[in-house]
PDB file of N, CA and C in Angstrom:
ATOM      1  N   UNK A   1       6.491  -3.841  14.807  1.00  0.00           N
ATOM      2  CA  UNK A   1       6.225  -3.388  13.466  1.00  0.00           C
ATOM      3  C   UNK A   1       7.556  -3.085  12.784  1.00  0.00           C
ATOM      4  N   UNK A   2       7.469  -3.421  11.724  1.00  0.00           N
ATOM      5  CA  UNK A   2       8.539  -3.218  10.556  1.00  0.00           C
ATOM      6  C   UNK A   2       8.523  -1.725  10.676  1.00  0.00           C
ATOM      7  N   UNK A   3      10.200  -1.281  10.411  1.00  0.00           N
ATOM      8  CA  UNK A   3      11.160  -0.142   9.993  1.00  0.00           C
ATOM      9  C   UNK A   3      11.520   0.141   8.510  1.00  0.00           C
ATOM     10  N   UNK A   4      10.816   0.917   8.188  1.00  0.00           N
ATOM     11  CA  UNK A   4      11.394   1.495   6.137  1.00  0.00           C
ATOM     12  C   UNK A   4      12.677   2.256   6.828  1.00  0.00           C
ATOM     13  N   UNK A   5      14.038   1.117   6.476  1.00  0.00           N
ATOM     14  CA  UNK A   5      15.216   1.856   6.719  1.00  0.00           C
ATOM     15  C   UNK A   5      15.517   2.465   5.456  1.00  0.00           C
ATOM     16  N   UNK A   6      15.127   2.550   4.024  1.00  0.00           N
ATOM     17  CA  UNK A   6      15.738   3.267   2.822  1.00  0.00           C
ATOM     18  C   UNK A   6      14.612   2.873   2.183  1.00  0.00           C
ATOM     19  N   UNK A   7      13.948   3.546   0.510  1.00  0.00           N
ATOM     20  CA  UNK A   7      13.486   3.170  -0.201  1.00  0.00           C
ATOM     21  C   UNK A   7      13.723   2.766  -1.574  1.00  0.00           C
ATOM     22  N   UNK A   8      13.039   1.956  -2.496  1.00  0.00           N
ATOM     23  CA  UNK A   8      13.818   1.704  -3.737  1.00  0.00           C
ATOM     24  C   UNK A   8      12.167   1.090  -4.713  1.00  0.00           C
ATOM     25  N   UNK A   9      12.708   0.537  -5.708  1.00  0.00           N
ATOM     26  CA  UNK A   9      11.581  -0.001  -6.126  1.00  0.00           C
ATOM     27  C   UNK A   9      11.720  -1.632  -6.261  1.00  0.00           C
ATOM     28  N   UNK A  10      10.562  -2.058  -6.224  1.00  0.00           N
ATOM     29  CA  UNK A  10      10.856  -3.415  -6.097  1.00  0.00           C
ATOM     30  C   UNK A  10       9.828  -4.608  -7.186  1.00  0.00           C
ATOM     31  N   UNK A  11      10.047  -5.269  -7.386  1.00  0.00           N
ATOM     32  CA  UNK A  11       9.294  -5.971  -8.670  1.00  0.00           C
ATOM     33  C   UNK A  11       8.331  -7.426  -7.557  1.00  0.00           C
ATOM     34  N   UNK A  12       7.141  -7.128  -7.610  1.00  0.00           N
ATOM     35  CA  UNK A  12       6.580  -8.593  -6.601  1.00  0.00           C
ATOM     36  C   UNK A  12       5.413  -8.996  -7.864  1.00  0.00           C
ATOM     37  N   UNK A  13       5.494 -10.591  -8.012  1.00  0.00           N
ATOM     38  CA  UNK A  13       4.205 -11.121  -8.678  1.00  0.00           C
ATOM     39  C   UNK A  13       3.524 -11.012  -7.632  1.00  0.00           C
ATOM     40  N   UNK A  14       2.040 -11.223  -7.954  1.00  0.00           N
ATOM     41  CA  UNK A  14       0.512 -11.620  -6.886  1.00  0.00           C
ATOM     42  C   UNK A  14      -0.456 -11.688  -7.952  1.00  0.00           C
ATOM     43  N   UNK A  15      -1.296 -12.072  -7.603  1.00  0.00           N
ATOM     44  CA  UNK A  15      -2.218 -12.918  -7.775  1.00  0.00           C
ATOM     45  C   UNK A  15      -3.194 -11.641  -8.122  1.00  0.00           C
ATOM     46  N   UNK A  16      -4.639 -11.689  -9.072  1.00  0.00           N
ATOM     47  CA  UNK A  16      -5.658 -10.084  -8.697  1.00  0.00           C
ATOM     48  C   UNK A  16      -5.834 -10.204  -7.524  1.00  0.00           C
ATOM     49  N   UNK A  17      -6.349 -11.381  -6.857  1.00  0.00           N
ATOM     50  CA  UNK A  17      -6.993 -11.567  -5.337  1.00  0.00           C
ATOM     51  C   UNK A  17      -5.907 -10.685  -4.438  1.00  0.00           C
ATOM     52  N   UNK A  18      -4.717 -11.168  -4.492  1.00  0.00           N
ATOM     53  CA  UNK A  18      -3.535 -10.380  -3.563  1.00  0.00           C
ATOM     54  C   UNK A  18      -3.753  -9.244  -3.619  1.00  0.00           C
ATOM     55  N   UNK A  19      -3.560  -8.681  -5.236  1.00  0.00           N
ATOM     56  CA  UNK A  19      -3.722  -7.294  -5.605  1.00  0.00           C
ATOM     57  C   UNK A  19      -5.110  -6.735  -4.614  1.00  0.00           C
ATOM     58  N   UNK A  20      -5.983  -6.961  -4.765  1.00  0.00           N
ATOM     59  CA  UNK A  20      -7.621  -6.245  -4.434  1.00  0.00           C
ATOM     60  C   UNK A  20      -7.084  -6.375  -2.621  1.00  0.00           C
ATOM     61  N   UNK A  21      -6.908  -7.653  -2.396  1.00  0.00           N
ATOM     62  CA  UNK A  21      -6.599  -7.490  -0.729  1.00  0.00           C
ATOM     63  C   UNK A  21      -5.837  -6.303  -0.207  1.00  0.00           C
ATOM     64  N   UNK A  22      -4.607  -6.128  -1.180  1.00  0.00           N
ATOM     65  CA  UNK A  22      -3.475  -4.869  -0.461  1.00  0.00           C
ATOM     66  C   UNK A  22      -4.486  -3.713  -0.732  1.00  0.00           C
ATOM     67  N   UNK A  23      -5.137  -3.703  -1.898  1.00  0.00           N
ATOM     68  CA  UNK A  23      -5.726  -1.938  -2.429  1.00  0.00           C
ATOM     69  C   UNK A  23      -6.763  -1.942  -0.752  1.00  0.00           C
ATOM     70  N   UNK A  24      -7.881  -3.252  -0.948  1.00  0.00           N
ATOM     71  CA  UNK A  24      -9.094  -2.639   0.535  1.00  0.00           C
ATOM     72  C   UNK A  24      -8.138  -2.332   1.778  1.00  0.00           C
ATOM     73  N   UNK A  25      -7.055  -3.426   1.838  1.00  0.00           N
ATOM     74  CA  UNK A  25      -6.251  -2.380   3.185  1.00  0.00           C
ATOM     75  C   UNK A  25      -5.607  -1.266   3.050  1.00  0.00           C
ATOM     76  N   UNK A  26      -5.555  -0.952   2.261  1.00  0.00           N
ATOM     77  CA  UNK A  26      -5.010   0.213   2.006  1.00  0.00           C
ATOM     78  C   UNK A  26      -5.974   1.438   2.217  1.00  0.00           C
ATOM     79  N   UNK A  27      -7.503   1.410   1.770  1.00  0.00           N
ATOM     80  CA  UNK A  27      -8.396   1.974   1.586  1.00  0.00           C
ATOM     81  C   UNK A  27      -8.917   1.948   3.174  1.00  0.00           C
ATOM     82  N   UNK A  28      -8.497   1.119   4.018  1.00  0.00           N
ATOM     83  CA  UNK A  28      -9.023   1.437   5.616  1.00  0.00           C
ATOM     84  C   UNK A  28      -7.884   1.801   6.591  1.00  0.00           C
ATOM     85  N   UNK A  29      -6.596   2.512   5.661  1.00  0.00           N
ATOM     86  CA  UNK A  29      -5.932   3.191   6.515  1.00  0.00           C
ATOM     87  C   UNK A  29      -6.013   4.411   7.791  1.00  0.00           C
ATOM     88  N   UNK A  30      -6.773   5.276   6.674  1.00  0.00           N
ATOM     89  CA  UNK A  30      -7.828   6.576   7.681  1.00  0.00           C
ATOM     90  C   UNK A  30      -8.130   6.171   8.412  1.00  0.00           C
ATOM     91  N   UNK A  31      -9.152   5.043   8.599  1.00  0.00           N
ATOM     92  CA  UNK A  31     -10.033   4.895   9.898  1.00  0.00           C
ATOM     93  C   UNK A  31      -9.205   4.070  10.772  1.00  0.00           C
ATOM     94  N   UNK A  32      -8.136   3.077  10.387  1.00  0.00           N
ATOM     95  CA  UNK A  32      -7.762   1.836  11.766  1.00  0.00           C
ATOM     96  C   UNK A  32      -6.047   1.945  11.667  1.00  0.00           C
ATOM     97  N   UNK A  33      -5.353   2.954  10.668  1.00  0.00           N
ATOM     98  CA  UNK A  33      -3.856   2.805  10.829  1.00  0.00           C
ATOM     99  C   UNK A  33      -3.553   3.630  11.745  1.00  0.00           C
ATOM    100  N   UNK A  34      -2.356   3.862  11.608  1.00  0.00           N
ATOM    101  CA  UNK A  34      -1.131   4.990  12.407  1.00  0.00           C
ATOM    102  C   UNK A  34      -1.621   6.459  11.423  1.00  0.00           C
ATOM    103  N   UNK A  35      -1.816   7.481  12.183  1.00  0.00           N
ATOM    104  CA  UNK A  35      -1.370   8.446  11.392  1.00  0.00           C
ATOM    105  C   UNK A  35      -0.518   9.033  10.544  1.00  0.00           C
ATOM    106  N   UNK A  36       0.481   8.378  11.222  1.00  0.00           N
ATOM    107  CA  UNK A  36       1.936   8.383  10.418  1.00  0.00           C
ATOM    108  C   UNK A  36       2.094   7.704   8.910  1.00  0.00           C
ATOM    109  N   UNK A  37       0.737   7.316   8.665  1.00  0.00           N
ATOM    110  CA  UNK A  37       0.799   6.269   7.367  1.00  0.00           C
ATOM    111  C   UNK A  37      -0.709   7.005   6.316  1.00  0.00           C
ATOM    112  N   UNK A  38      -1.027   7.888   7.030  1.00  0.00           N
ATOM    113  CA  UNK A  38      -2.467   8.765   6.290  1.00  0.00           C
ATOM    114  C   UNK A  38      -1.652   9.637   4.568  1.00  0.00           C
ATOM    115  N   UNK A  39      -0.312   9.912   4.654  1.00  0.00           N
ATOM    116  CA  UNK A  39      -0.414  10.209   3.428  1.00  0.00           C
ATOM    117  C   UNK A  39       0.197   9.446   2.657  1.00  0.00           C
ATOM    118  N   UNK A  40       0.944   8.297   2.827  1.00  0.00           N
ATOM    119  CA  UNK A  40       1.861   7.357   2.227  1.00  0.00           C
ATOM    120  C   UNK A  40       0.831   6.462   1.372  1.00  0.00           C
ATOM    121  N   UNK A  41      -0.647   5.295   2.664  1.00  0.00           N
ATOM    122  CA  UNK A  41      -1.360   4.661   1.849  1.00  0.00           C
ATOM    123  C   UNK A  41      -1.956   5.273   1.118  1.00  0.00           C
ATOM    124  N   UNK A  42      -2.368   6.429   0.786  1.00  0.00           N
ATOM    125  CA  UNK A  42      -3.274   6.957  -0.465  1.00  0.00           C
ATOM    126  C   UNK A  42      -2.208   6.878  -1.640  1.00  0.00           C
ATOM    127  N   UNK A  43      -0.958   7.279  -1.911  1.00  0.00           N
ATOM    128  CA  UNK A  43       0.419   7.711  -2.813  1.00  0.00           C
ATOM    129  C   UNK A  43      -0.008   6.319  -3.178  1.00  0.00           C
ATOM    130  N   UNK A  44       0.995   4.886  -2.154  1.00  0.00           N
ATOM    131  CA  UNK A  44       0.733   3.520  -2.871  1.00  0.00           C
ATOM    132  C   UNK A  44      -0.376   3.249  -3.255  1.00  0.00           C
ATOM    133  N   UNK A  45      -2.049   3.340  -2.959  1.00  0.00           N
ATOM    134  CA  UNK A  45      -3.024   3.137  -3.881  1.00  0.00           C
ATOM    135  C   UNK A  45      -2.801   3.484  -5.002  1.00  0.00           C
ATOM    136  N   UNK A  46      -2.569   4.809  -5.352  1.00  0.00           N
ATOM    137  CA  UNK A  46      -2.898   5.392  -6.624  1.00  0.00           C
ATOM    138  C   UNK A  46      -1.702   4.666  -7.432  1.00  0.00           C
ATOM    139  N   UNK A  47      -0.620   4.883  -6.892  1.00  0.00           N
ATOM    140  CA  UNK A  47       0.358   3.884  -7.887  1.00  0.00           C
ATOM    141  C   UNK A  47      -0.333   2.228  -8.438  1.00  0.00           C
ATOM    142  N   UNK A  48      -0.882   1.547  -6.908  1.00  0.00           N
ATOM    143  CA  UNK A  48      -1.300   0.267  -7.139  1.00  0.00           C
ATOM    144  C   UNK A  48      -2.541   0.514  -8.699  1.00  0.00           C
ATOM    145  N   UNK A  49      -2.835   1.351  -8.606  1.00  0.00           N
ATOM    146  CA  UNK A  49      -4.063   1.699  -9.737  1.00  0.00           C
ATOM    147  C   UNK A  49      -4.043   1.705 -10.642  1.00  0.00           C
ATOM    148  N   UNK A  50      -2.706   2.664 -11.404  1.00  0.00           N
ATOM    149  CA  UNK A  50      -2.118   2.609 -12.899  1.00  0.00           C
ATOM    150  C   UNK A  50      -1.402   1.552 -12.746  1.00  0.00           C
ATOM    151  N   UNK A  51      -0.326   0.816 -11.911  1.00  0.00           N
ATOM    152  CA  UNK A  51       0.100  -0.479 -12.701  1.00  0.00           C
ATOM    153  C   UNK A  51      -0.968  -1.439 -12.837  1.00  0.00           C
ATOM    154  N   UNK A  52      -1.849  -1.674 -11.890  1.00  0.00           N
ATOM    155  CA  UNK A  52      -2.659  -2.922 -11.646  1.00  0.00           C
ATOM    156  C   UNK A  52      -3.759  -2.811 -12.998  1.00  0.00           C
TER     157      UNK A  52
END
């Protein structure tokens, strides 16, 4: 598994389909991720929400 060595912001096109795919994985973090990732994917949803 990938290492977040620093953070920044970053500009990506996708597609809605892409978009909706990252938000539902995002949305089944609780039940099948790392714990280590329970408060991060909710933060990126809600961001994914107002830009998308």
């Amino acid at each position: 598994m990938a290492q977040i060595k620093s953070t920044g912001t970053v500009d990506v096109e996708l597609t809605l389909a892409e978009l909706e795919l990252i938000r539902r994985a995002l949305r089944l973090v609780n039940d099948f991720g790392d714990m280590s990732d329970w408060d991060a994917a909710p933060a990126l949803l809600a961001d994914l929400e107002v830009t998308g």
